[in-house]
N, C-alpha and C. Protein backbone atom coordinates (compact mmCIF):
# COMPACT_ATOMS: atom_id res chain seq x y z
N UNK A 1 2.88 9.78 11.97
CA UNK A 1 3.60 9.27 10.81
C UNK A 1 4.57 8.17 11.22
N UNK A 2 5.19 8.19 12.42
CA UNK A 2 5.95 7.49 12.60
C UNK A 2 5.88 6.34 13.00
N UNK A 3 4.42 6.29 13.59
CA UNK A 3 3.87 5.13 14.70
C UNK A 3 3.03 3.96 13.85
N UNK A 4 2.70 4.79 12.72
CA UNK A 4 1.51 3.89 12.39
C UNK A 4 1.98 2.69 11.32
N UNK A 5 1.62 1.96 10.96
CA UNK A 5 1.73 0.77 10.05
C UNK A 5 1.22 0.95 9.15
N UNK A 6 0.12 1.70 9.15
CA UNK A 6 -1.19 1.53 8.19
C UNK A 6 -0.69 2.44 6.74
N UNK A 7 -0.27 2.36 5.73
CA UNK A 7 0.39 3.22 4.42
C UNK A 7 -0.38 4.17 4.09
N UNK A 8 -1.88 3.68 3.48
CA UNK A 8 -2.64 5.13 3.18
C UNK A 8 -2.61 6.12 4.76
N UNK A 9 -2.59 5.85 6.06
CA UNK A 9 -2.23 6.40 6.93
C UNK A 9 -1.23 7.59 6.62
N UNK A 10 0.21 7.30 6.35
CA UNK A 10 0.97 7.40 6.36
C UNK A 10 1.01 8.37 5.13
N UNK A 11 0.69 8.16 3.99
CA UNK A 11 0.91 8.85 3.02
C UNK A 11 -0.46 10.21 3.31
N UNK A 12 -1.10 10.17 4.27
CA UNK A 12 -2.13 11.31 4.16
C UNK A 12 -1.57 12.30 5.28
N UNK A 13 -0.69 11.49 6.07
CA UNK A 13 0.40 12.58 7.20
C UNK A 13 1.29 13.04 6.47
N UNK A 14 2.00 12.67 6.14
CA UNK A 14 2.57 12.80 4.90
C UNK A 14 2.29 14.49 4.09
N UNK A 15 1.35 14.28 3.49
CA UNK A 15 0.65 15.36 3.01
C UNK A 15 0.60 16.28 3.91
N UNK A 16 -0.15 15.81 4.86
CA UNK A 16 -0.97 16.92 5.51
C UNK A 16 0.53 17.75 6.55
N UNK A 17 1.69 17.27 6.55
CA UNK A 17 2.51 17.68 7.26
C UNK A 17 3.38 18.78 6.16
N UNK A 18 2.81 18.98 5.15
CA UNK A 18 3.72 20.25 3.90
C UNK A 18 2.51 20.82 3.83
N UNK A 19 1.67 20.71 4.22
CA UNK A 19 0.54 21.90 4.28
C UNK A 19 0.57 23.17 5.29
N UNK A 20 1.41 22.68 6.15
CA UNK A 20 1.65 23.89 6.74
C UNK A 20 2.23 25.47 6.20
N UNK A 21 1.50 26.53 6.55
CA UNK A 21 1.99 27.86 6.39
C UNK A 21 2.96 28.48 6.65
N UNK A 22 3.68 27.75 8.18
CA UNK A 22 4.53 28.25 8.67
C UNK A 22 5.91 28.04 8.06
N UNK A 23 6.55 28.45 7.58
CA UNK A 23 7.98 28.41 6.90
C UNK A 23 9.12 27.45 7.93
N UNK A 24 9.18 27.51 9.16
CA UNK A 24 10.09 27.34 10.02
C UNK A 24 9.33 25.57 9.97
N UNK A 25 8.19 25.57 10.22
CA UNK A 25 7.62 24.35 9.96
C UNK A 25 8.29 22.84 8.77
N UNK A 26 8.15 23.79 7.70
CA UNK A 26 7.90 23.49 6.38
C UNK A 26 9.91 22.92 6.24
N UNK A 27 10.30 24.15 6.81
CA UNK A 27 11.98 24.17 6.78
C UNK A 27 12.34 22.55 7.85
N UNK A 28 12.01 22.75 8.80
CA UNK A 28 12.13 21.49 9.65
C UNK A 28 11.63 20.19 9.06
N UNK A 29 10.60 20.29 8.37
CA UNK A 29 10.38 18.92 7.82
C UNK A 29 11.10 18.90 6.54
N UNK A 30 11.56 19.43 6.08
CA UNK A 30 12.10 19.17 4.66
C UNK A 30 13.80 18.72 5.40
N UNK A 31 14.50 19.35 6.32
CA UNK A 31 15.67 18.48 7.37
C UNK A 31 15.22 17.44 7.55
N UNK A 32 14.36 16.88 8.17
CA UNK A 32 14.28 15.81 8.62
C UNK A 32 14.52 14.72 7.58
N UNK A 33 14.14 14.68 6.06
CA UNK A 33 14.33 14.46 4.64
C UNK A 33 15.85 14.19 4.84
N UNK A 34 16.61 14.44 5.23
CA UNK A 34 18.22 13.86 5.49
C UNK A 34 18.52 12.84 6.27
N UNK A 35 17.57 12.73 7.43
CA UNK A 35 17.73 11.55 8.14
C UNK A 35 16.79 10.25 7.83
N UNK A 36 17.36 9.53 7.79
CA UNK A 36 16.84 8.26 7.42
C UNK A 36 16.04 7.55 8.33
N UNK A 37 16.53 7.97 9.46
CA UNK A 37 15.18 7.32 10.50
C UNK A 37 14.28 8.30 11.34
N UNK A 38 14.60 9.24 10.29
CA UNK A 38 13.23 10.01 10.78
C UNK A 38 12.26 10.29 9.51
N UNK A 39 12.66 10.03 8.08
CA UNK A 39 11.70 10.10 7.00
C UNK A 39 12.33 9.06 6.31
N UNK A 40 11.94 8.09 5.62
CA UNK A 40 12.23 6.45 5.13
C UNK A 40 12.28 7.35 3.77
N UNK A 41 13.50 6.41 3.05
CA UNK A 41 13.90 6.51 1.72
C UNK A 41 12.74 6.75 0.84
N UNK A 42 11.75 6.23 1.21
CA UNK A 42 10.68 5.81 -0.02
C UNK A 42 9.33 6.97 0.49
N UNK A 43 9.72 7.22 1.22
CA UNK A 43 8.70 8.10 1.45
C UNK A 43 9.57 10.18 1.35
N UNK A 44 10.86 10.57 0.91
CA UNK A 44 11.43 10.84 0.66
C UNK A 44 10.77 11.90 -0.10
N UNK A 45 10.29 11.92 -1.43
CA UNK A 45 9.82 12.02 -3.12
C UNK A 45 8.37 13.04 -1.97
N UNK A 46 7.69 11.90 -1.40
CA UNK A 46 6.63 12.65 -0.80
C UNK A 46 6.58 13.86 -0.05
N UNK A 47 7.26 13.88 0.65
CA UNK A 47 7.75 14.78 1.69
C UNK A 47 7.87 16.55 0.90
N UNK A 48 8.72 15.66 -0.28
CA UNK A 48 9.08 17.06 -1.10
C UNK A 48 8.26 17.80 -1.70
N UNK A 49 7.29 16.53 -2.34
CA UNK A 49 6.70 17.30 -3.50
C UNK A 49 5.41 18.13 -2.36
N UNK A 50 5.12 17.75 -1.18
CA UNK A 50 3.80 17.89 -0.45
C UNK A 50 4.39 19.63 -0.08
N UNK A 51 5.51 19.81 0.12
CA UNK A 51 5.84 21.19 0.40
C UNK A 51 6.06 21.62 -0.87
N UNK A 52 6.88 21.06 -1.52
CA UNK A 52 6.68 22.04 -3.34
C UNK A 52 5.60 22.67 -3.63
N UNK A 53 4.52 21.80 -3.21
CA UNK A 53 3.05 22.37 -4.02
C UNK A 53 2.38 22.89 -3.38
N UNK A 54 3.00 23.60 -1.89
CA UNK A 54 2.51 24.21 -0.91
C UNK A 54 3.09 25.54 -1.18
N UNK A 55 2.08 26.86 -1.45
CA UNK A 55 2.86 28.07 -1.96
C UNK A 55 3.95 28.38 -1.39
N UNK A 56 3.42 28.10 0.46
CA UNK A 56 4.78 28.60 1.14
C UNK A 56 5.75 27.82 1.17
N UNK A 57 5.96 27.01 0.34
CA UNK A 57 7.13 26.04 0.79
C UNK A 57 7.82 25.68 -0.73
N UNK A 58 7.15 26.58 -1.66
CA UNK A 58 8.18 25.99 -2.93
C UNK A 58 9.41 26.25 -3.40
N UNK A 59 9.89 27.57 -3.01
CA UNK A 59 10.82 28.46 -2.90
C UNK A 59 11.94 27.11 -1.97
N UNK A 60 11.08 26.93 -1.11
CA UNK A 60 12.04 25.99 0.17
C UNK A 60 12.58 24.99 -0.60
N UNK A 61 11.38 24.12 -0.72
CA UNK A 61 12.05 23.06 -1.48
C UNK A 61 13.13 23.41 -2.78
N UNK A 62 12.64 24.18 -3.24
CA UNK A 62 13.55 24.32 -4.19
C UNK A 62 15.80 24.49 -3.88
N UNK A 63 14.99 25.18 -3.00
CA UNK A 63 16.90 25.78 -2.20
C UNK A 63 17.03 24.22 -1.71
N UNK A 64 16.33 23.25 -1.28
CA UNK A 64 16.66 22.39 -0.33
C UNK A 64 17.09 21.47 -1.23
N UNK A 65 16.71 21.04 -2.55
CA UNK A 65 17.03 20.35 -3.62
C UNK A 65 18.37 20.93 -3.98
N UNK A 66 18.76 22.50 -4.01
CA UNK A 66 19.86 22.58 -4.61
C UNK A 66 20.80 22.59 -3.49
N UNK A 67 20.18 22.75 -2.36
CA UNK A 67 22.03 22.74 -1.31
C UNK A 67 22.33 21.30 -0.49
N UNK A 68 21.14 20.13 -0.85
CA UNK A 68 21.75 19.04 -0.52
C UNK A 68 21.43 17.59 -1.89
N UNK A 69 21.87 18.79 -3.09
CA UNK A 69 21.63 18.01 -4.14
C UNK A 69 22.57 16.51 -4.21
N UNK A 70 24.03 16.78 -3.57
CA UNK A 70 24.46 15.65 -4.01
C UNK A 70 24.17 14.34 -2.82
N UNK A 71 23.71 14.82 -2.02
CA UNK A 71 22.98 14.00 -0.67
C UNK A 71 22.02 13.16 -1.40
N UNK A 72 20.96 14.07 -1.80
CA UNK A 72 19.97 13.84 -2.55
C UNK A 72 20.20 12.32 -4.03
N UNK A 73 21.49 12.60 -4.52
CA UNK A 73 21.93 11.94 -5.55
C UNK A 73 22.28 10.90 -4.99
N UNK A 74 23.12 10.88 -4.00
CA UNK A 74 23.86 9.39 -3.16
C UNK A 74 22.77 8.35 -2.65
N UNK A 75 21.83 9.17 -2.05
CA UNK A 75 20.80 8.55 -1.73
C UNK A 75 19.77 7.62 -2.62
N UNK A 76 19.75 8.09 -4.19
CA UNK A 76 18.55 7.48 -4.59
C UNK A 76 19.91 6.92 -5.87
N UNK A 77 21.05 7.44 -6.10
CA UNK A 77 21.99 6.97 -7.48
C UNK A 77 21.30 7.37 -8.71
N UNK A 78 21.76 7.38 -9.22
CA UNK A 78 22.00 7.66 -10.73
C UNK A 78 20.57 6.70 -11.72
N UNK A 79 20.39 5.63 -11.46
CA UNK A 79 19.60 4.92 -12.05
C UNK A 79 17.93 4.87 -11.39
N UNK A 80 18.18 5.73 -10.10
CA UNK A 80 16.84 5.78 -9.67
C UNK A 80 15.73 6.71 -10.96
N UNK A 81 14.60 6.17 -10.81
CA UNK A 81 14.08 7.00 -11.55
C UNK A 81 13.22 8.25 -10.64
N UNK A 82 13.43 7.70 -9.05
CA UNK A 82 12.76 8.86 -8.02
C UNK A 82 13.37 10.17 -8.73
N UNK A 83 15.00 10.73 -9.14
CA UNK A 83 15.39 11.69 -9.07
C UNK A 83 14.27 12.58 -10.01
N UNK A 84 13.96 11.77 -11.23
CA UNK A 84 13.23 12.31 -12.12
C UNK A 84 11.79 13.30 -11.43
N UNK A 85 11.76 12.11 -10.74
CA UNK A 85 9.88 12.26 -9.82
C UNK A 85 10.77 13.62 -8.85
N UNK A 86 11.47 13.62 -8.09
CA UNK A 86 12.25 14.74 -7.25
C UNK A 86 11.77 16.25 -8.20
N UNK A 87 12.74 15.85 -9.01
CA UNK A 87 13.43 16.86 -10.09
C UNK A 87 11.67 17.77 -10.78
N UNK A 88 10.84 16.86 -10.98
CA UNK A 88 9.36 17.46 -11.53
C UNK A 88 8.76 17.96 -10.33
N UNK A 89 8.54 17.35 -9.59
CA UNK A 89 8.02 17.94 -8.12
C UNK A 89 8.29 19.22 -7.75
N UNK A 90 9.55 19.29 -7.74
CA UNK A 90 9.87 20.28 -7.02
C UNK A 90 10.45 21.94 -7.99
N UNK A 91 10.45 21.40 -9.62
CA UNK A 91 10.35 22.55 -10.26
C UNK A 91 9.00 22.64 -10.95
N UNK A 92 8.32 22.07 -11.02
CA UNK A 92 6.52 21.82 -11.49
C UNK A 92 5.82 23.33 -11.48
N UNK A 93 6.01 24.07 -10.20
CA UNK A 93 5.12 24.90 -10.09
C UNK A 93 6.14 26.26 -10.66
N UNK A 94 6.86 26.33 -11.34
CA UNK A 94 7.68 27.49 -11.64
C UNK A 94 7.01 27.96 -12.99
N UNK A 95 7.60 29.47 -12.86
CA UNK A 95 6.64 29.98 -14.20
C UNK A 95 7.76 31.45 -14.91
N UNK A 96 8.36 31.61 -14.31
CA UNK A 96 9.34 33.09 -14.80
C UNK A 96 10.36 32.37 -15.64
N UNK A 97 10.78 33.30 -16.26
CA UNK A 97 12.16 33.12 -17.24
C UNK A 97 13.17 33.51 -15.86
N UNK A 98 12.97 33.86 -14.66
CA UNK A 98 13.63 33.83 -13.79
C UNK A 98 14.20 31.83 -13.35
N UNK A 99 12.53 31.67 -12.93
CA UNK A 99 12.90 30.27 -12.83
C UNK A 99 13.50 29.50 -14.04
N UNK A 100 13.40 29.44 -14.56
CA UNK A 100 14.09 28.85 -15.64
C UNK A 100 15.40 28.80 -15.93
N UNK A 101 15.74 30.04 -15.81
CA UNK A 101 17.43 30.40 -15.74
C UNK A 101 17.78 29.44 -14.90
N UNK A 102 17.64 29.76 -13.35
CA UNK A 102 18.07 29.04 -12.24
C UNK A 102 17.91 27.42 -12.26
N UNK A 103 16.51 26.77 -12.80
CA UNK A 103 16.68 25.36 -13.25
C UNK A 103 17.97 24.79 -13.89
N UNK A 104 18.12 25.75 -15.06
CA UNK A 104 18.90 25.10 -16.32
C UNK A 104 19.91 25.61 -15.87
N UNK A 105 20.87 26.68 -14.82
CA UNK A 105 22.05 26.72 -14.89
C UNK A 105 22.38 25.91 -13.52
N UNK A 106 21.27 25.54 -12.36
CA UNK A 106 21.84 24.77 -11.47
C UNK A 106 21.78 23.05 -12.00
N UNK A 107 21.16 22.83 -13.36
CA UNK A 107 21.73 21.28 -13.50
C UNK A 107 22.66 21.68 -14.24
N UNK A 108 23.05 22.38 -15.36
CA UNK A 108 23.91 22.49 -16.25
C UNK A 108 24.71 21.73 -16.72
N UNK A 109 25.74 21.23 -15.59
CA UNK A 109 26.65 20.20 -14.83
C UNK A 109 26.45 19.35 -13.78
N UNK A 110 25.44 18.78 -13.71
CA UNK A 110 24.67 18.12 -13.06
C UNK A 110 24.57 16.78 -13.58
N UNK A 111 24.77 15.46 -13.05
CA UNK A 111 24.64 14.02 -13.15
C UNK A 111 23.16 14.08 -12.74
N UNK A 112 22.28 13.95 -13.31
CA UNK A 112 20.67 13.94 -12.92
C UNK A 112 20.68 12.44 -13.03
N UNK A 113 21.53 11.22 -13.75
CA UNK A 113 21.03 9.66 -13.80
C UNK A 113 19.64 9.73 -14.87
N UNK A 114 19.25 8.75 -14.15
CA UNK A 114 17.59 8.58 -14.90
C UNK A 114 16.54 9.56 -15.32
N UNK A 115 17.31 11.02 -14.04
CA UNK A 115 16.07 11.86 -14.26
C UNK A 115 16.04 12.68 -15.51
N UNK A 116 17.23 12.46 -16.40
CA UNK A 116 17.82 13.34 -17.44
C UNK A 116 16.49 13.77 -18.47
N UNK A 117 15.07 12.60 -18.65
CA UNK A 117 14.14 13.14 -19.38
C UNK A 117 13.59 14.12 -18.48
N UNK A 118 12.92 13.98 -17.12
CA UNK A 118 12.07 14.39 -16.36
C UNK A 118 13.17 15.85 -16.54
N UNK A 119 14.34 16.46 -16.46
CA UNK A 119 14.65 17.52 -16.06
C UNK A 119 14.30 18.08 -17.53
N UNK A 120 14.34 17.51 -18.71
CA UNK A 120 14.71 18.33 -19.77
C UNK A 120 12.79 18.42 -19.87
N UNK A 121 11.52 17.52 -19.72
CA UNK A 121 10.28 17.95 -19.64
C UNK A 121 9.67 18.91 -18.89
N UNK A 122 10.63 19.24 -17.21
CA UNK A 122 10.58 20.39 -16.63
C UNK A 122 11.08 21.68 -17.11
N UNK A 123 11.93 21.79 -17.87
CA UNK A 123 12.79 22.96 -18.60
C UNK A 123 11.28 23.20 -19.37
N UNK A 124 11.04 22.26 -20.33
CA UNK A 124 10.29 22.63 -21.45
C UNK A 124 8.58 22.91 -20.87
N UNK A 125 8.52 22.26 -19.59
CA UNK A 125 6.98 23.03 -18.83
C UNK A 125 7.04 24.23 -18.39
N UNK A 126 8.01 24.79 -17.83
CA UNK A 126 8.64 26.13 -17.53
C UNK A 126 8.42 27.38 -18.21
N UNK A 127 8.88 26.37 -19.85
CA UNK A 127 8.97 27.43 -20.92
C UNK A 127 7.22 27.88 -21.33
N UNK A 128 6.83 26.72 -21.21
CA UNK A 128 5.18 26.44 -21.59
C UNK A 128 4.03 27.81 -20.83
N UNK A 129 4.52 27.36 -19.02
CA UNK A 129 3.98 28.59 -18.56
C UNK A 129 4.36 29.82 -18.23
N UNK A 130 5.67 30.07 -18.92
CA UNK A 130 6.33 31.78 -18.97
C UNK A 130 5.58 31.93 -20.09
N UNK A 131 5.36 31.44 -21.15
CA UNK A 131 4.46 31.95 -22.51
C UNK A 131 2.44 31.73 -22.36
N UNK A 132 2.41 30.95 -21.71
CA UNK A 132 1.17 30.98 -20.87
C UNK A 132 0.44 31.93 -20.11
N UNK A 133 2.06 32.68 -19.33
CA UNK A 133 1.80 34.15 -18.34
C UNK A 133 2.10 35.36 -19.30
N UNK A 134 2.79 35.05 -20.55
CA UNK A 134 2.50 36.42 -21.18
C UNK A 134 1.53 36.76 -22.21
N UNK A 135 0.67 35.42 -22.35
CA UNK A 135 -0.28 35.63 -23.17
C UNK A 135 -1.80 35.95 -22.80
N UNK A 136 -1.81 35.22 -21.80
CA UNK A 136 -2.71 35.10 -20.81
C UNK A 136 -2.95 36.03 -19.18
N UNK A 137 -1.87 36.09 -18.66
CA UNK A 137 -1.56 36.39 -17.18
C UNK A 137 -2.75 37.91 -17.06
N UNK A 138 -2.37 38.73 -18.11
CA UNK A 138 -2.89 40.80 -18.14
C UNK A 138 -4.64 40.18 -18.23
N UNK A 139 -4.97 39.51 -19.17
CA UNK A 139 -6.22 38.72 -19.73
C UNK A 139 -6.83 38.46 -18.32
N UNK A 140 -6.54 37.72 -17.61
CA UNK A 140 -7.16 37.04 -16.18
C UNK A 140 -6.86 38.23 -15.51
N UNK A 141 -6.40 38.69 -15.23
CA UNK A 141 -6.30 39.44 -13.96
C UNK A 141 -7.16 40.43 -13.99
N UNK A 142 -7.48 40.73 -15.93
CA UNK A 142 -8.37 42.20 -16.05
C UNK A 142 -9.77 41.43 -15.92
N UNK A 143 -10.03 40.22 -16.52
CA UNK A 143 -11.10 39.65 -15.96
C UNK A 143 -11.88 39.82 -14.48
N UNK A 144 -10.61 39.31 -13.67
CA UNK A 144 -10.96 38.99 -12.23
C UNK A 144 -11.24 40.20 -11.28
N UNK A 145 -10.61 41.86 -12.04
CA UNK A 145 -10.48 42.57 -11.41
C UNK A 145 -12.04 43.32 -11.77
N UNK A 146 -12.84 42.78 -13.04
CA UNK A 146 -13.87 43.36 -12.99
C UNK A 146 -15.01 42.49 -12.94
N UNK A 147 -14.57 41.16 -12.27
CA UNK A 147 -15.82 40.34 -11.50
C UNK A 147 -15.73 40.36 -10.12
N UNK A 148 -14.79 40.67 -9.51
CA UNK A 148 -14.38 40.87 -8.15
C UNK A 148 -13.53 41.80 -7.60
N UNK A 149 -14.37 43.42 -8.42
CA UNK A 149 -13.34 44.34 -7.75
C UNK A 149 -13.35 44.62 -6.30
N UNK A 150 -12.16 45.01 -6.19
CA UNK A 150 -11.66 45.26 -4.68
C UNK A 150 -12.14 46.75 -4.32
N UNK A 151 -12.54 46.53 -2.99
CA UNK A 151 -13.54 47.65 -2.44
C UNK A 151 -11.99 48.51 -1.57
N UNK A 152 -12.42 50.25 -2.37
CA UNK A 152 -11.40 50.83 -2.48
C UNK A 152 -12.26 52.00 -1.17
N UNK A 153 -11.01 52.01 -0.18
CA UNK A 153 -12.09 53.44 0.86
C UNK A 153 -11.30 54.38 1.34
């Protein structure tokens, strides 16, 4: 990632570096996201969302958004529209009225800048698949459990 010139290069390391399983992994590259000459401003957004959408790493990102949120803010300001792209990324895959709480009371008081639509379309995707999982969730699972039951011994 660091060596190469080449961008689609770069953006497929990128990726392929939040694919990891390992948590301690996943935790170290999302630090490195603070230093500037070890992950470039603009490549930043990537970094995050590639572990967001990595099961083991969404939980991460998520804490990592809220305990160096105002880092996070200084860095891109108020008028960036990255925060928005941040802000969806990294609450995208949430689905409980658990998550939801925690979204809406850690911006509450929150200067989001530009991202102010993107947070209030994440609130309202949130809401979309907590009512998604209670209408649906019992439905699939009784499906799946009698196309692929589990061998009991």
């Amino acid at each position: 990632y660091k060596t190469t010139n080449i961008p689609s290069d770069r953006g497929q390391l990128l990726k392929a570096l939040g694919d990891s399983k390992d948590i301690f992994t996943l935790q170290s590259y999302l630090d490195m996201t603070l230093n500037k000459s070890l992950v470039r401003g603009q490549d930043f957004h990537s970094v995050l969302s590639s572990v967001a959408s990595n099961p083991a790493g969404t939980l991460l990102a998520w804490r990592h958004l809220q305990r160096h949120w105002d880092a996070i803010f200084d860095m891109f300001h108020s008028g960036s529209f990255t925060m928005g792209h941040i802000i969806k990324s990294v609450t995208g895959h949430f689905s409980t009225e658990f998550d939801f709480h925690q979204v809406n009371q850690f911006f509450l008081h929150k200067d989001v800048g530009a991202g102010k639509l993107a947070l209030k379309q994440s609130l309202e995707e949130i809401k979309i698949s907590i009512e998604f999982r209670k209408t649906c969730e019992g439905k699939i699972i009784s499906w799946l459990d009698t196309k692929f039951p589990s061998d009991t011994v």
